[in-house]
C-alpha atoms as a PDB file:
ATOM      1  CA  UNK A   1      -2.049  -0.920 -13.659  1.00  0.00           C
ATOM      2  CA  UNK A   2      -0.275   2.116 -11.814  1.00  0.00           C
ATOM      3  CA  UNK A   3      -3.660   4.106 -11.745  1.00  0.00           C
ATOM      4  CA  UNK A   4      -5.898   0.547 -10.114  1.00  0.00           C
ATOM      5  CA  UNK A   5      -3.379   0.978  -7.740  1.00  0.00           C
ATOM      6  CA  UNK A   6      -3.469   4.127  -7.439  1.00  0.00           C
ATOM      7  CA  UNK A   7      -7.867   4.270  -7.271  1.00  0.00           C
ATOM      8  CA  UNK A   8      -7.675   1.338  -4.783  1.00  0.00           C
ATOM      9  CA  UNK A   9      -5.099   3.097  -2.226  1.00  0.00           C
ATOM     10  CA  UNK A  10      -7.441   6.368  -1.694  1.00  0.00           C
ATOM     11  CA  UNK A  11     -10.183   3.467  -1.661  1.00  0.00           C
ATOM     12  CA  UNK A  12      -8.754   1.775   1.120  1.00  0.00           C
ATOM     13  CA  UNK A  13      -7.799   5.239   2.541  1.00  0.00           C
ATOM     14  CA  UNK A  14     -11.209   6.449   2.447  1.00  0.00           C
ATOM     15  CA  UNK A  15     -12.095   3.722   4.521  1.00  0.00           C
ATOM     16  CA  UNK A  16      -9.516   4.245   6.663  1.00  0.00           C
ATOM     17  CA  UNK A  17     -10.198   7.997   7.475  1.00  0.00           C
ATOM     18  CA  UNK A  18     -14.003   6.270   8.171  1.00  0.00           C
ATOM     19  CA  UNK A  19     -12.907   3.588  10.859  1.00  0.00           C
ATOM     20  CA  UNK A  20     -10.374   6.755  12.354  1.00  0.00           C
ATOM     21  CA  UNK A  21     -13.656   7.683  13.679  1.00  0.00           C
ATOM     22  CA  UNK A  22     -15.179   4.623  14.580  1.00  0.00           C
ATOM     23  CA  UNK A  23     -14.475   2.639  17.832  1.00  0.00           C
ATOM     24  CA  UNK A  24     -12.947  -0.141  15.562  1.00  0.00           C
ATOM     25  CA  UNK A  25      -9.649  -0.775  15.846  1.00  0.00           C
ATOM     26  CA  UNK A  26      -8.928  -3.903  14.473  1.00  0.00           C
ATOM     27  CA  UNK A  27     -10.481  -3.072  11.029  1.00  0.00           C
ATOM     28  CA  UNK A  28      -8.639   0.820  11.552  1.00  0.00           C
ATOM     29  CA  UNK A  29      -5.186  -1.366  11.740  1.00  0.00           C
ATOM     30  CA  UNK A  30      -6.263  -3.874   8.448  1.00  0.00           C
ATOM     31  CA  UNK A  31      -6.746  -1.179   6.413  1.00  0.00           C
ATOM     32  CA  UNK A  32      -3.974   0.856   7.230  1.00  0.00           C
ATOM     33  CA  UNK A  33      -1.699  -1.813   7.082  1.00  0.00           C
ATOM     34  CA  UNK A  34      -3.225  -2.472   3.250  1.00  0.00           C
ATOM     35  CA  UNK A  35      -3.157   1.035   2.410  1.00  0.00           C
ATOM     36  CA  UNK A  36       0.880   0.982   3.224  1.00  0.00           C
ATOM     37  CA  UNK A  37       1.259  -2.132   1.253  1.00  0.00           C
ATOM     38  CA  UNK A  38      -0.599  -0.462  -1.526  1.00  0.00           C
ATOM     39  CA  UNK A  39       2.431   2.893  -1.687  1.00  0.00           C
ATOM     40  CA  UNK A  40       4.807   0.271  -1.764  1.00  0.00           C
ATOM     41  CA  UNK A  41       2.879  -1.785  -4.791  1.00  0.00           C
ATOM     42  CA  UNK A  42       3.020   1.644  -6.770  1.00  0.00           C
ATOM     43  CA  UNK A  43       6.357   2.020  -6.445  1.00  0.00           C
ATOM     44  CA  UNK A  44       7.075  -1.609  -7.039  1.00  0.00           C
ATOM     45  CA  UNK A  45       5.054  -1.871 -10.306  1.00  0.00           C
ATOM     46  CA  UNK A  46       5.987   1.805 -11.294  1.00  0.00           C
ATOM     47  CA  UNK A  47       9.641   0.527 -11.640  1.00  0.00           C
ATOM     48  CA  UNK A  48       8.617  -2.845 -13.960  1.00  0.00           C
ATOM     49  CA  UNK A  49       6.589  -1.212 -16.016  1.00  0.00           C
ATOM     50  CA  UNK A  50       8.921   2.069 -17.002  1.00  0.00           C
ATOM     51  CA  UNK A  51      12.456   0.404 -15.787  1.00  0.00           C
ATOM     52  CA  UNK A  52      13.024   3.643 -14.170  1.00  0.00           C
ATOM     53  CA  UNK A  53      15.829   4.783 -12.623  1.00  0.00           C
ATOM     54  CA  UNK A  54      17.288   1.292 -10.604  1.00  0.00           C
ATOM     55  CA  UNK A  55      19.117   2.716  -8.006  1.00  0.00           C
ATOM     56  CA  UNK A  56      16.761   5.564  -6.924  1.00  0.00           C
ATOM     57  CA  UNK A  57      14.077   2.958  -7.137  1.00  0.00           C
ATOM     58  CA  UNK A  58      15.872   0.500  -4.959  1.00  0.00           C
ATOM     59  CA  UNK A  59      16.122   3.239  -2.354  1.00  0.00           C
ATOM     60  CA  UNK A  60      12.981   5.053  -2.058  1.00  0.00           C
ATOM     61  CA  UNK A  61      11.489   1.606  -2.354  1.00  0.00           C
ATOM     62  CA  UNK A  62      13.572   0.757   1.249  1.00  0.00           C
ATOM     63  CA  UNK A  63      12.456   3.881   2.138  1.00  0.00           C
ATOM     64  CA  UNK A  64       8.679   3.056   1.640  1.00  0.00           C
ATOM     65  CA  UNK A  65       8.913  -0.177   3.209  1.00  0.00           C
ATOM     66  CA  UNK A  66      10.533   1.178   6.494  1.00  0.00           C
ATOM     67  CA  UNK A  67       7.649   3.389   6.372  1.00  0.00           C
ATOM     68  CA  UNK A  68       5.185   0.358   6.095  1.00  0.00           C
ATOM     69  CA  UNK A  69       6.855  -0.956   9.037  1.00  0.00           C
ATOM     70  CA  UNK A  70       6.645   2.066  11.148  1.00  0.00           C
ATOM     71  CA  UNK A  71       3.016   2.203  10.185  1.00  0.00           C
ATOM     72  CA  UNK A  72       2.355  -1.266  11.532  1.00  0.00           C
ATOM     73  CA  UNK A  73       4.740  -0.833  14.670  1.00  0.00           C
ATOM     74  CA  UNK A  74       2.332   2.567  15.358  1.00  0.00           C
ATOM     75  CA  UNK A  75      -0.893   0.131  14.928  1.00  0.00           C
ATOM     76  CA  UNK A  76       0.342  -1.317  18.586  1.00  0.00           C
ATOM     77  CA  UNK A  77       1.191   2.075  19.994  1.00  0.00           C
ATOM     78  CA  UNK A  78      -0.558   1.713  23.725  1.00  0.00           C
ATOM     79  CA  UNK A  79      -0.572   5.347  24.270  1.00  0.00           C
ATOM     80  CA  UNK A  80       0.320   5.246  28.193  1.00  0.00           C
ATOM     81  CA  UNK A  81       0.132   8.569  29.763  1.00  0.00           C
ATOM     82  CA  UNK A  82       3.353   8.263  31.583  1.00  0.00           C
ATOM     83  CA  UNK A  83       5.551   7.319  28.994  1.00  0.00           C
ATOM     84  CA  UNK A  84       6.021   5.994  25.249  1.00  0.00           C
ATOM     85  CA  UNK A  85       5.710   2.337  24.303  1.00  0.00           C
ATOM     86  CA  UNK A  86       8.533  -0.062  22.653  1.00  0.00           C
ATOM     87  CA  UNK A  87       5.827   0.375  19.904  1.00  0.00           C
ATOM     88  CA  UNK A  88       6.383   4.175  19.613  1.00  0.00           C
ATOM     89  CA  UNK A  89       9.543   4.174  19.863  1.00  0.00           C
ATOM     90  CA  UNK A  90       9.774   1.288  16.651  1.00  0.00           C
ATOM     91  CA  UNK A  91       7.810   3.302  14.673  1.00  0.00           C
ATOM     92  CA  UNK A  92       9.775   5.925  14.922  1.00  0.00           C
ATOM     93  CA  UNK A  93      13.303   4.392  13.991  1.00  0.00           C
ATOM     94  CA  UNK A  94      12.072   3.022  11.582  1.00  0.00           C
ATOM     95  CA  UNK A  95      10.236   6.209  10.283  1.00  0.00           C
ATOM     96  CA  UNK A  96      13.983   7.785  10.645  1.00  0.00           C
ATOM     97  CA  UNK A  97      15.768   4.598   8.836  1.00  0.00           C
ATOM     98  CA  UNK A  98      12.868   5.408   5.906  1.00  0.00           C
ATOM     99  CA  UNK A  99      14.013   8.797   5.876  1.00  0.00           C
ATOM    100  CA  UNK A 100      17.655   7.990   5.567  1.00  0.00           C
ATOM    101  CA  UNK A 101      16.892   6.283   2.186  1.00  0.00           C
ATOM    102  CA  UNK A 102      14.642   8.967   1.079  1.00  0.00           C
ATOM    103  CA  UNK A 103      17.437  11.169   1.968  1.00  0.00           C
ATOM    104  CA  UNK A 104      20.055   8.932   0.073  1.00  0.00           C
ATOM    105  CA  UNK A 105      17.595   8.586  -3.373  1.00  0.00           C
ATOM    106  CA  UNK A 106      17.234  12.527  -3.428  1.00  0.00           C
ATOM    107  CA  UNK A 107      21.089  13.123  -3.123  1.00  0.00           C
ATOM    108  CA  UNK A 108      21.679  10.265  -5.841  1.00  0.00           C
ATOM    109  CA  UNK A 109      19.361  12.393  -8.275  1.00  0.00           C
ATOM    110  CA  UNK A 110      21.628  15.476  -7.493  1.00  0.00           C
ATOM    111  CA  UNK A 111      24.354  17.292  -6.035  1.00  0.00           C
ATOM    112  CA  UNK A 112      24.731  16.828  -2.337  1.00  0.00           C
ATOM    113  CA  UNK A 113      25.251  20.523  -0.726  1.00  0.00           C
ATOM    114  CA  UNK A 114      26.511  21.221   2.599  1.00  0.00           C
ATOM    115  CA  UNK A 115      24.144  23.992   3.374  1.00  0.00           C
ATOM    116  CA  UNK A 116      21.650  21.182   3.251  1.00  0.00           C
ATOM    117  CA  UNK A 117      22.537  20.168   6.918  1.00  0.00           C
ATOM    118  CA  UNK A 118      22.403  23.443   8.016  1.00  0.00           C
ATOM    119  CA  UNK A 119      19.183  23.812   6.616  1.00  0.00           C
ATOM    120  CA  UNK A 120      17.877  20.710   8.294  1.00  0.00           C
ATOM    121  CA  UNK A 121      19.613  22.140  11.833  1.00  0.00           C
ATOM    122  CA  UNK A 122      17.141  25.069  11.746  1.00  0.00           C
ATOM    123  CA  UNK A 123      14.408  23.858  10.501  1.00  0.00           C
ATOM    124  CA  UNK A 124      14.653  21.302  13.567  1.00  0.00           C
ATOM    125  CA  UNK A 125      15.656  23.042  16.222  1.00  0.00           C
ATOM    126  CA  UNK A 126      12.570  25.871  15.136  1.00  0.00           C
ATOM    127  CA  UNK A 127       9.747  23.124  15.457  1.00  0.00           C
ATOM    128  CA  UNK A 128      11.109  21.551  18.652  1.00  0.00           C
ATOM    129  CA  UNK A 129      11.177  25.074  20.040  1.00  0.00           C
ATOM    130  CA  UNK A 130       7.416  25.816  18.843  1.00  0.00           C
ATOM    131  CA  UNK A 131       6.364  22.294  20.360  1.00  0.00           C
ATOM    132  CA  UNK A 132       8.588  22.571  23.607  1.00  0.00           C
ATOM    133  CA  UNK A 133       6.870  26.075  23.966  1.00  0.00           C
ATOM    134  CA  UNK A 134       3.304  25.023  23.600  1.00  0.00           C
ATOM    135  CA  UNK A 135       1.281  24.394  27.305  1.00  0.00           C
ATOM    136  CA  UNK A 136       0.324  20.762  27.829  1.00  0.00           C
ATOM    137  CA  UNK A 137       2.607  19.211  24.942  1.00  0.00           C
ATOM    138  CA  UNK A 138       4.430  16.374  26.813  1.00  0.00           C
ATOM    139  CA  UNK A 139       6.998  14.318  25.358  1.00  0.00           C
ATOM    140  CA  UNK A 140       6.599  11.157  27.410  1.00  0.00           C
ATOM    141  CA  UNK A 141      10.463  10.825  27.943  1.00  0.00           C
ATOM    142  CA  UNK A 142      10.868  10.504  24.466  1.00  0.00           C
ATOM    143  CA  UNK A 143      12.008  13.901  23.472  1.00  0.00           C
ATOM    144  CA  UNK A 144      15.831  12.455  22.930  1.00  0.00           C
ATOM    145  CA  UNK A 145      14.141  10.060  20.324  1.00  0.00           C
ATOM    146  CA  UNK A 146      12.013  13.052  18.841  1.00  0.00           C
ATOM    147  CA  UNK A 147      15.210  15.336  18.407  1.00  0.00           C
ATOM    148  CA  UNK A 148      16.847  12.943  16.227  1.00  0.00           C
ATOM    149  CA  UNK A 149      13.790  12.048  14.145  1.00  0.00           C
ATOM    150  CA  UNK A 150      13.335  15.939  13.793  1.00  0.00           C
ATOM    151  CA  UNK A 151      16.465  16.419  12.574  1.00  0.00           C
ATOM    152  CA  UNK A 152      16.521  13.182  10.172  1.00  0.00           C
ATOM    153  CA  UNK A 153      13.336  14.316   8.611  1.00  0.00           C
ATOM    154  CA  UNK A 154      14.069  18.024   8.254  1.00  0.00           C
ATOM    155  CA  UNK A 155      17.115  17.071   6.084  1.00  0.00           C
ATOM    156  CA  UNK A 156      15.170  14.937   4.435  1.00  0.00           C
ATOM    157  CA  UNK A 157      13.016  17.557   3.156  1.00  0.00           C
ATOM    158  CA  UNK A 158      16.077  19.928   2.865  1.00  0.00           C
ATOM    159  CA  UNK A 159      17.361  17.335  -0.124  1.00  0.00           C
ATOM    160  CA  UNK A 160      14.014  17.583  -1.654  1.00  0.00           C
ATOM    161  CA  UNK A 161      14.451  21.256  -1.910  1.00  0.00           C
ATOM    162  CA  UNK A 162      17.948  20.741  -2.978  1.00  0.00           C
ATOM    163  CA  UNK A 163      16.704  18.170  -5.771  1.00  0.00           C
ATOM    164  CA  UNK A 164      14.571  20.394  -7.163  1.00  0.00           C
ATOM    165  CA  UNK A 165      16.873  23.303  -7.699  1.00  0.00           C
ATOM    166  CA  UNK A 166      19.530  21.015  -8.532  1.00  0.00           C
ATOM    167  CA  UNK A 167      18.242  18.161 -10.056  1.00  0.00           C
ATOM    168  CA  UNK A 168      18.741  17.309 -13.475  1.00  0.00           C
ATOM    169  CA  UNK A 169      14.843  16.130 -13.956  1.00  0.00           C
ATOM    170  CA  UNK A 170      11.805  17.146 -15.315  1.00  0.00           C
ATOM    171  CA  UNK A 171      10.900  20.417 -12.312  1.00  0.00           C
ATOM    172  CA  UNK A 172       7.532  19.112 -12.588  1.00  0.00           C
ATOM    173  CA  UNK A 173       8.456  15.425 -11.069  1.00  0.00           C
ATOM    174  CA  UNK A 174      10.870  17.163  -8.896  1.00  0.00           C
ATOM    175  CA  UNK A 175       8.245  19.493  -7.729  1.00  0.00           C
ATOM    176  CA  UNK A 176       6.261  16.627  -7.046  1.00  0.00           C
ATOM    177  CA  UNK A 177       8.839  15.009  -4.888  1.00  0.00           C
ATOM    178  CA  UNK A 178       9.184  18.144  -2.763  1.00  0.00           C
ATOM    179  CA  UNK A 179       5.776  18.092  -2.158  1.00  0.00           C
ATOM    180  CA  UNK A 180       5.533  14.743  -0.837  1.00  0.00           C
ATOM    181  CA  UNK A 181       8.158  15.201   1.301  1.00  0.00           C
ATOM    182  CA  UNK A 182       6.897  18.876   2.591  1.00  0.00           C
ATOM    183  CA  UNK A 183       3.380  16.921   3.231  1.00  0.00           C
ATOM    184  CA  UNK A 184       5.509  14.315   5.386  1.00  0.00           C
ATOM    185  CA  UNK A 185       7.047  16.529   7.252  1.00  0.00           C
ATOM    186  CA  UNK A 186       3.523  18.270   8.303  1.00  0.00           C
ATOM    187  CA  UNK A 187       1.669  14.762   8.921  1.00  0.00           C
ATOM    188  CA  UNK A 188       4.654  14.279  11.460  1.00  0.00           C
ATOM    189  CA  UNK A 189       3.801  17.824  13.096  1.00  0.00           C
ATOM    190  CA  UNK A 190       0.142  16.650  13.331  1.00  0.00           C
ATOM    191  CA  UNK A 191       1.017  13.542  14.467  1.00  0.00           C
ATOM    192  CA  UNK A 192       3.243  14.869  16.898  1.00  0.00           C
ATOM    193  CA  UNK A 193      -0.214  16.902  18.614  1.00  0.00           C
ATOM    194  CA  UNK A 194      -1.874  13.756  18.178  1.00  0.00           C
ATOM    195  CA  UNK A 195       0.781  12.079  20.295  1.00  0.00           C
ATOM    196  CA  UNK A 196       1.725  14.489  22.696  1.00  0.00           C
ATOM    197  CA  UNK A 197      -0.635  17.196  23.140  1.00  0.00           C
ATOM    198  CA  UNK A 198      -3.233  16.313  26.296  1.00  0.00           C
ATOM    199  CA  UNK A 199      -6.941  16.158  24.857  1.00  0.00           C
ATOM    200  CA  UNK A 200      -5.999  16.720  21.047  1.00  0.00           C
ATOM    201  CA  UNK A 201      -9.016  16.834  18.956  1.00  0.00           C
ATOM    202  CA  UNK A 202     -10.260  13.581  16.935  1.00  0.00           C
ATOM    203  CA  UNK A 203     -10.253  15.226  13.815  1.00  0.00           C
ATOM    204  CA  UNK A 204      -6.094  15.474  13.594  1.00  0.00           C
ATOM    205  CA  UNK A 205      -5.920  12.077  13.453  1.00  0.00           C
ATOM    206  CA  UNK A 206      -7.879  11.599  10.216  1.00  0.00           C
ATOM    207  CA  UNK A 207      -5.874  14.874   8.707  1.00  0.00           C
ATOM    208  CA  UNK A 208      -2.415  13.016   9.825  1.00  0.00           C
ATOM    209  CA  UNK A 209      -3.717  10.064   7.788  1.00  0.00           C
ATOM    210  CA  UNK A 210      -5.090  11.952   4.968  1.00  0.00           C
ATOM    211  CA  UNK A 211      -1.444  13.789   4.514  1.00  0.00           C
ATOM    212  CA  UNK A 212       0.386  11.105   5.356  1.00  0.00           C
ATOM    213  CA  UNK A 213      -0.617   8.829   2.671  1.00  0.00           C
ATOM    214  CA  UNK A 214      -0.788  11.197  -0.008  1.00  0.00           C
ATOM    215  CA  UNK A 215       2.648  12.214   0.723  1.00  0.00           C
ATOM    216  CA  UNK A 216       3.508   8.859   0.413  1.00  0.00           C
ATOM    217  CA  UNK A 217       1.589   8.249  -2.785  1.00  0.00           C
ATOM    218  CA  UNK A 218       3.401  11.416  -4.168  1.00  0.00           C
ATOM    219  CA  UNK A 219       6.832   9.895  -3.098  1.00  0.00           C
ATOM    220  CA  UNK A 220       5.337   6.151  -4.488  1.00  0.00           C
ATOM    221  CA  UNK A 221       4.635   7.978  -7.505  1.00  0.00           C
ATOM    222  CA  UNK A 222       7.878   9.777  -8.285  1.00  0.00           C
ATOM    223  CA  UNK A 223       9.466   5.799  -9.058  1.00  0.00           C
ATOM    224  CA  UNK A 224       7.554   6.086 -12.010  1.00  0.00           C
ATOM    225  CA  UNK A 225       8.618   8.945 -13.968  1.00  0.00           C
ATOM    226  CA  UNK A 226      11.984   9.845 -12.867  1.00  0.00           C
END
């Protein structure tokens, strides 16, 4: 059942990445909606079927459905030159409340270590200095929002590191969770271009999508074995 799932996700993904480049915008927002519900569905039927891990389960699935929601809230993203819509700025709370519970699932699995925040600090403050420094990136009087979502994401990914060194799973699961979350955090660089750099090339959108959802597959996935 995991692996129907699994085939009809990057089926509904594929089509997807096809209407990114197609003037159709109504079908583009169907499909990624379904393709969101589909993540969560893994992780949902990943859990019944192994009775995993209950508590990690319970939070990566909250995790996965803020995500969802964030996904749909960006589906109604205007895109106004000026400034960022109520949409935008939806998405990305609830993008950050997603990565809370990511953050909260990894630390459950392990140790939490205080040179994880420090981690997150610099890894934040280094890629809001590389986009602040780049010519024609403009933040839309959102960059207050931006600097906490950088931060909550980048520790996010710290505890993924931290799991895996820590962790007492198999490396190879925990490997696979680090990966997820490393492919997250580069589908929100992309999407960051996408958003705020003037006349960014068509082609990052479909690459944001195509990371995005296989970091969230990856993340889906990890329900399953740990």
């Amino acid at each position: 059942m995991i692996y129907i799932l699994v085939v009809l996700m990057l089926i509904s993904l594929s089509i997807l990445l096809y209407f990114a480049y197609k003037p159709y915008k109504n079908f583009r927002g169907v499909f990624k909606t379904l393709t969101s519900i589909l993540f969560v569905s893994i992780a949902l039927v990943g859990y019944i079927l192994n009775n995993s891990n209950f508590t990690y389960f319970l939070l990566m699935l909250l995790g996965l459905i803020f995500s969802l929601l964030g996904d749909v809230f960006l589906i109604f993203e205007k895109g106004e030159s000026s400034s960022m819509s109520k949409a935008f700025i939806y998405g990305v709370l609830s993008f950050s409340l997603a990565h809370i519970f990511f953050s909260a699932g990894f630390i459950y699995l392990s140790r939490f270590k205080l040179y994880t925040i420090g981690i997150a600090c610099l890894l934040s403050f280094i890629t809001l200095l590389i986009l602040k420094s780049i010519k024609n990136v403009n933040f839309k009087g959102s960059f207050s929002y931006i600097v906490f979502y950088a931060f909550v994401i980048s520790f996010m990914f710290s505890q993924s590191i931290n799991l895996y060194f820590t962790g007492h799973f198999n490396n190879f699961y925990t490997l696979w969770i680090t990966i997820g979350a490393l492919l997250f955090v580069l589908s929100d660089l992309i999407l960051a271009f996408n958003y705020f750099y003037k006349n960014c090339p068509k082609f990052m959108g479909v690459l944001n999508l195509l990371v995005y959802y296989i970091a969230q597959l990856l993340l889906a996935l990890s329900v399953t074995y740990i």
